[in-house]
N, C-alpha and C. Protein backbone atom coordinates (compact mmCIF):
# COMPACT_ATOMS: atom_id res chain seq x y z
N UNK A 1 -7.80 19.41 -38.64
CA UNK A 1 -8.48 19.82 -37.45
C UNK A 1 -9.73 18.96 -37.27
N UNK A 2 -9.96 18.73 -36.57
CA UNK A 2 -11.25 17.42 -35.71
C UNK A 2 -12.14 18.16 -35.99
N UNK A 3 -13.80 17.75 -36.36
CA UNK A 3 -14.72 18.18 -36.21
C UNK A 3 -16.01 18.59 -35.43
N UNK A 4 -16.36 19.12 -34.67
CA UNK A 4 -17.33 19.42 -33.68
C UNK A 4 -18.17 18.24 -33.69
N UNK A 5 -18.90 17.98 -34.99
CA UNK A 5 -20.05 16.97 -35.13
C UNK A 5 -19.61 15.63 -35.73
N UNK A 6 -20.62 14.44 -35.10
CA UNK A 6 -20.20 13.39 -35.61
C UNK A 6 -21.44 13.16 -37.28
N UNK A 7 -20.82 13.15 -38.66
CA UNK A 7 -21.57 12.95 -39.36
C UNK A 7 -22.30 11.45 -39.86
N UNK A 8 -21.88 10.55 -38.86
CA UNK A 8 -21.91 9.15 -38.63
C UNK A 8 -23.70 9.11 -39.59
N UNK A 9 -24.44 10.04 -39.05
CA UNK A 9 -25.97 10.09 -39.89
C UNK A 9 -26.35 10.01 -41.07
N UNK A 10 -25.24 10.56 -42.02
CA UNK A 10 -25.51 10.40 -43.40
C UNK A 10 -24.89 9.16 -43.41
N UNK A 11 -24.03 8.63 -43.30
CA UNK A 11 -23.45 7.14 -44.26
C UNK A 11 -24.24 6.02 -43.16
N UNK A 12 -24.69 5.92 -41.94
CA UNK A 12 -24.88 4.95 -41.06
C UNK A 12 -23.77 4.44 -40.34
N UNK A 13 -22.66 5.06 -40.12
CA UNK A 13 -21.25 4.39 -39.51
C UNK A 13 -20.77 5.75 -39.01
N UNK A 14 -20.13 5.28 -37.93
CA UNK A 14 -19.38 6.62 -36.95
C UNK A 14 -18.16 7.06 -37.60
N UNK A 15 -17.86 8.39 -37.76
CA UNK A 15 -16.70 8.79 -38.84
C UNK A 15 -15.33 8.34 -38.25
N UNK A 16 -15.22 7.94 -37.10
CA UNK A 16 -14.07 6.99 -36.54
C UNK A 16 -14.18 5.86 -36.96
N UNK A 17 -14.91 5.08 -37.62
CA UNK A 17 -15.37 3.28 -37.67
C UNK A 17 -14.84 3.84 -39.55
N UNK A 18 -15.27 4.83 -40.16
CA UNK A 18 -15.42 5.06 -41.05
C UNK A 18 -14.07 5.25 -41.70
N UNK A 19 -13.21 6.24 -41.02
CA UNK A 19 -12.04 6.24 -41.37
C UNK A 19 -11.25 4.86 -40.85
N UNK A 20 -11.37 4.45 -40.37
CA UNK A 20 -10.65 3.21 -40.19
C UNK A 20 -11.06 2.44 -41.24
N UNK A 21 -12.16 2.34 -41.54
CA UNK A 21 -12.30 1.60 -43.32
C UNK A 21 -11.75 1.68 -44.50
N UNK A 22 -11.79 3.17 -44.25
CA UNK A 22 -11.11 4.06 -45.32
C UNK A 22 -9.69 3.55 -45.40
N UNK A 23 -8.79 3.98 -44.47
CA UNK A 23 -7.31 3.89 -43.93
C UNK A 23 -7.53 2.47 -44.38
N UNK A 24 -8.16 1.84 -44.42
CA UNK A 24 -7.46 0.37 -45.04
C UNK A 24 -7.56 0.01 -46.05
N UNK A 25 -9.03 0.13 -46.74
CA UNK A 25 -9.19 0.48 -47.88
C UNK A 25 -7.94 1.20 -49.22
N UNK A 26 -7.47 2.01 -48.44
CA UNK A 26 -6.56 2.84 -49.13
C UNK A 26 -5.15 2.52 -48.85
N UNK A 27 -4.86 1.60 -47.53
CA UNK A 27 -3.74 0.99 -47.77
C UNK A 27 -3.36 0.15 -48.60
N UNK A 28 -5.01 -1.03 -48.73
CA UNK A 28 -4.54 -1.97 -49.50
C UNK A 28 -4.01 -1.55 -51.28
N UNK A 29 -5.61 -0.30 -51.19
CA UNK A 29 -4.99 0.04 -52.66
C UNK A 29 -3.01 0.47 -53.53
N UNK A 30 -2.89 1.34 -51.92
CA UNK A 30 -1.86 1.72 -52.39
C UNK A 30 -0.59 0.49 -52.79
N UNK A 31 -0.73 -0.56 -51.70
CA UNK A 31 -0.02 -2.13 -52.23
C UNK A 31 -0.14 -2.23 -53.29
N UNK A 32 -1.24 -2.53 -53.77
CA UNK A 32 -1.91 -2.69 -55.02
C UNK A 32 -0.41 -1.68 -56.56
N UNK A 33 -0.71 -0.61 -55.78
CA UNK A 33 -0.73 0.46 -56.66
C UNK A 33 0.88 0.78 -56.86
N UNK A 34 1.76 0.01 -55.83
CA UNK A 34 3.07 0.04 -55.52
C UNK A 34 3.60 -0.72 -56.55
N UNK A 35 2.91 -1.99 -56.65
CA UNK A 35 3.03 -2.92 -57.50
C UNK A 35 3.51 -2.36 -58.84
N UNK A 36 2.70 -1.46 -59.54
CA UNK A 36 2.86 -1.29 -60.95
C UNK A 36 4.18 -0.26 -61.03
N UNK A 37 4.15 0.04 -59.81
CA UNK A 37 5.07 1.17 -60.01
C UNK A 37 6.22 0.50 -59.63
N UNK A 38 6.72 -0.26 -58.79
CA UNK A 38 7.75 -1.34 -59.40
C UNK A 38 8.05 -1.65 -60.21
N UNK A 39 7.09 -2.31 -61.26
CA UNK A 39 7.49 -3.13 -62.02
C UNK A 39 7.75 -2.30 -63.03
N UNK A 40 7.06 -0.76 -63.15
CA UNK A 40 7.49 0.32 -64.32
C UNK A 40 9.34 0.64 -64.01
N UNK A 41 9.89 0.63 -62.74
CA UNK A 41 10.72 0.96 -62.38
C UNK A 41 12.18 0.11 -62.80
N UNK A 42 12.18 -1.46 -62.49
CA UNK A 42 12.38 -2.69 -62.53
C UNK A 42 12.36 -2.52 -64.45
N UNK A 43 11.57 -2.15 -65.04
CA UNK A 43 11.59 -2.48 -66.42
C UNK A 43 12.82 -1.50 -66.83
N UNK A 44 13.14 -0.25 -66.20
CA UNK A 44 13.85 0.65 -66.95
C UNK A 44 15.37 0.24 -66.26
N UNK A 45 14.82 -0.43 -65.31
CA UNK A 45 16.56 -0.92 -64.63
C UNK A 45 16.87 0.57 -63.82
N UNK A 46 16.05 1.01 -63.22
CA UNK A 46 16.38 1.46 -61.73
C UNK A 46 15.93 0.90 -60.77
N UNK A 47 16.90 0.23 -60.72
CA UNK A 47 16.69 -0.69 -59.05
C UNK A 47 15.95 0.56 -57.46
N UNK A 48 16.75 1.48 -57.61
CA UNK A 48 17.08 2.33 -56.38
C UNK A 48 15.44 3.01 -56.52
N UNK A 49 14.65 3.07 -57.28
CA UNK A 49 13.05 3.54 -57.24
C UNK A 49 12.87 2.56 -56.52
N UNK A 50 13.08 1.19 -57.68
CA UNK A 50 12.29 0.27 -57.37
C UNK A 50 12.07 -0.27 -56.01
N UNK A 51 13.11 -0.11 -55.24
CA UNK A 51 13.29 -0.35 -53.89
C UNK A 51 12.52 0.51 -53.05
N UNK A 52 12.86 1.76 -53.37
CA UNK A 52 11.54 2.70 -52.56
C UNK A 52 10.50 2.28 -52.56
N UNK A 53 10.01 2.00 -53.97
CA UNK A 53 7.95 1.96 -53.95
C UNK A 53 8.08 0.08 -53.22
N UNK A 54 9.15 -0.83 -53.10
CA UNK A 54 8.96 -1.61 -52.59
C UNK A 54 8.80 -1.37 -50.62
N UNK A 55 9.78 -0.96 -50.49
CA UNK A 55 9.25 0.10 -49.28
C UNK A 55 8.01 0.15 -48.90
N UNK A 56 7.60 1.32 -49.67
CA UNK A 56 6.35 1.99 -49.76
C UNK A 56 5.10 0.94 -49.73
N UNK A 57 5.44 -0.32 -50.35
CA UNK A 57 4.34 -1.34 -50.59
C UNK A 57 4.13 -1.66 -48.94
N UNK A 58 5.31 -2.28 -48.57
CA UNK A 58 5.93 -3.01 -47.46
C UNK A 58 4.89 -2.02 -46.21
N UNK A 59 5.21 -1.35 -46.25
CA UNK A 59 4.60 -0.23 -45.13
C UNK A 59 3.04 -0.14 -45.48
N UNK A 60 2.72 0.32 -46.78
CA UNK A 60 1.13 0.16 -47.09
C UNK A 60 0.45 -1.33 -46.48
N UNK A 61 1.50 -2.27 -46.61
CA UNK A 61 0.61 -4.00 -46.20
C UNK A 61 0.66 -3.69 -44.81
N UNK A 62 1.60 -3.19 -44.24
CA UNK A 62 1.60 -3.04 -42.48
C UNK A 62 0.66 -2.02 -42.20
N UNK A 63 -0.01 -1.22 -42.68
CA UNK A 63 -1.12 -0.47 -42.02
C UNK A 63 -2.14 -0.99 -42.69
N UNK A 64 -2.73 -1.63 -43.74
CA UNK A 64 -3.43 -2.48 -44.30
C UNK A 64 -4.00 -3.72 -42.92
N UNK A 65 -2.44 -4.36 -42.60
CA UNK A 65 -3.05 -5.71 -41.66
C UNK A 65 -2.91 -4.88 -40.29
N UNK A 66 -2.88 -3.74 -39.56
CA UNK A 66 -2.82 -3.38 -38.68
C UNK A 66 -4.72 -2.92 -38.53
N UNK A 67 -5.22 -2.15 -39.86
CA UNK A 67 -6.10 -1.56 -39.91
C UNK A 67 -7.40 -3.41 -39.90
N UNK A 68 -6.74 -3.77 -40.62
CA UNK A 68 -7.63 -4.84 -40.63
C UNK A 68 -7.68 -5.81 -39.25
N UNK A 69 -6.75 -5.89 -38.00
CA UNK A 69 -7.16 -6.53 -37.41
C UNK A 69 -8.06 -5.58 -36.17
N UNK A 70 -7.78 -4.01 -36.33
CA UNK A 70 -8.51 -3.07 -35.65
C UNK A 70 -9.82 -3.20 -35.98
N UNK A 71 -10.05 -3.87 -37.49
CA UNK A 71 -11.79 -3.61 -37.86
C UNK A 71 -12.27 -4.88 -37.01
N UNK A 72 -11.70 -6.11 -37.36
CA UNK A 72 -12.00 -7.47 -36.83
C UNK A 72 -12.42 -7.12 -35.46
N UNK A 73 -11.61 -7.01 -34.64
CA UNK A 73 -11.92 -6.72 -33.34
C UNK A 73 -13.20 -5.74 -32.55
N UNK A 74 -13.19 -4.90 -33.63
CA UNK A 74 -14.19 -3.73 -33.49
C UNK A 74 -15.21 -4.08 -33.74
N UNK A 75 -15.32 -5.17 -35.21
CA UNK A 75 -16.62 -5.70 -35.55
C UNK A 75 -17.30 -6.60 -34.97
N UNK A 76 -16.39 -7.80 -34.27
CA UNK A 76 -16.36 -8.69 -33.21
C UNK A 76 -16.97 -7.97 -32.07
N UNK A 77 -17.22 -6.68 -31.56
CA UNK A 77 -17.55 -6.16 -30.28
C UNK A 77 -19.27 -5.48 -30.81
N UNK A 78 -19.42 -5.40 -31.99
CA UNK A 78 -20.70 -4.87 -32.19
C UNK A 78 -21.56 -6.13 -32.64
N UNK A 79 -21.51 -7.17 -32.59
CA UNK A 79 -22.15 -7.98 -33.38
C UNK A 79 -23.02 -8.37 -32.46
């Protein structure tokens, strides 16, 4: 549920600018984080995980470079 107030005051950034940092931040990690879990998967010779969390990577990099060209642009307009 959305919040009445913008808490943009405590951190210095609008909690929309903020979560969009976040959301990418946490996409990239999860790439990151897909990675190991592949290769744990790949070691035991289940392909059929391994393919999921490759998936899962695949989709984390697409909201990763989606989120990242939303910041570019956004940051490009405040400068």
């Amino acid at each position: 549920m959305a919040q009445d107030h913008e808490t943009g005051g405590v951190t210095g950034t609008k909690d929309k600018d903020f979560n969009l940092i976040t959301f990418t931040q946490m996409c990239l990690s999860n790439a990151l984080r897909m990675e190991a879990y592949c290769d744990d998967a790949e070691r035991t010779g289940d392909d059929e995980v391994a393919e999921l969390f490759r998936k899962a990577q695949a989709d984390s990099r697409k909201g990763a470079e989606i989120g990242k060209q939303l910041l570019a642009q956004r940051l490009g307009q405040n400068a």
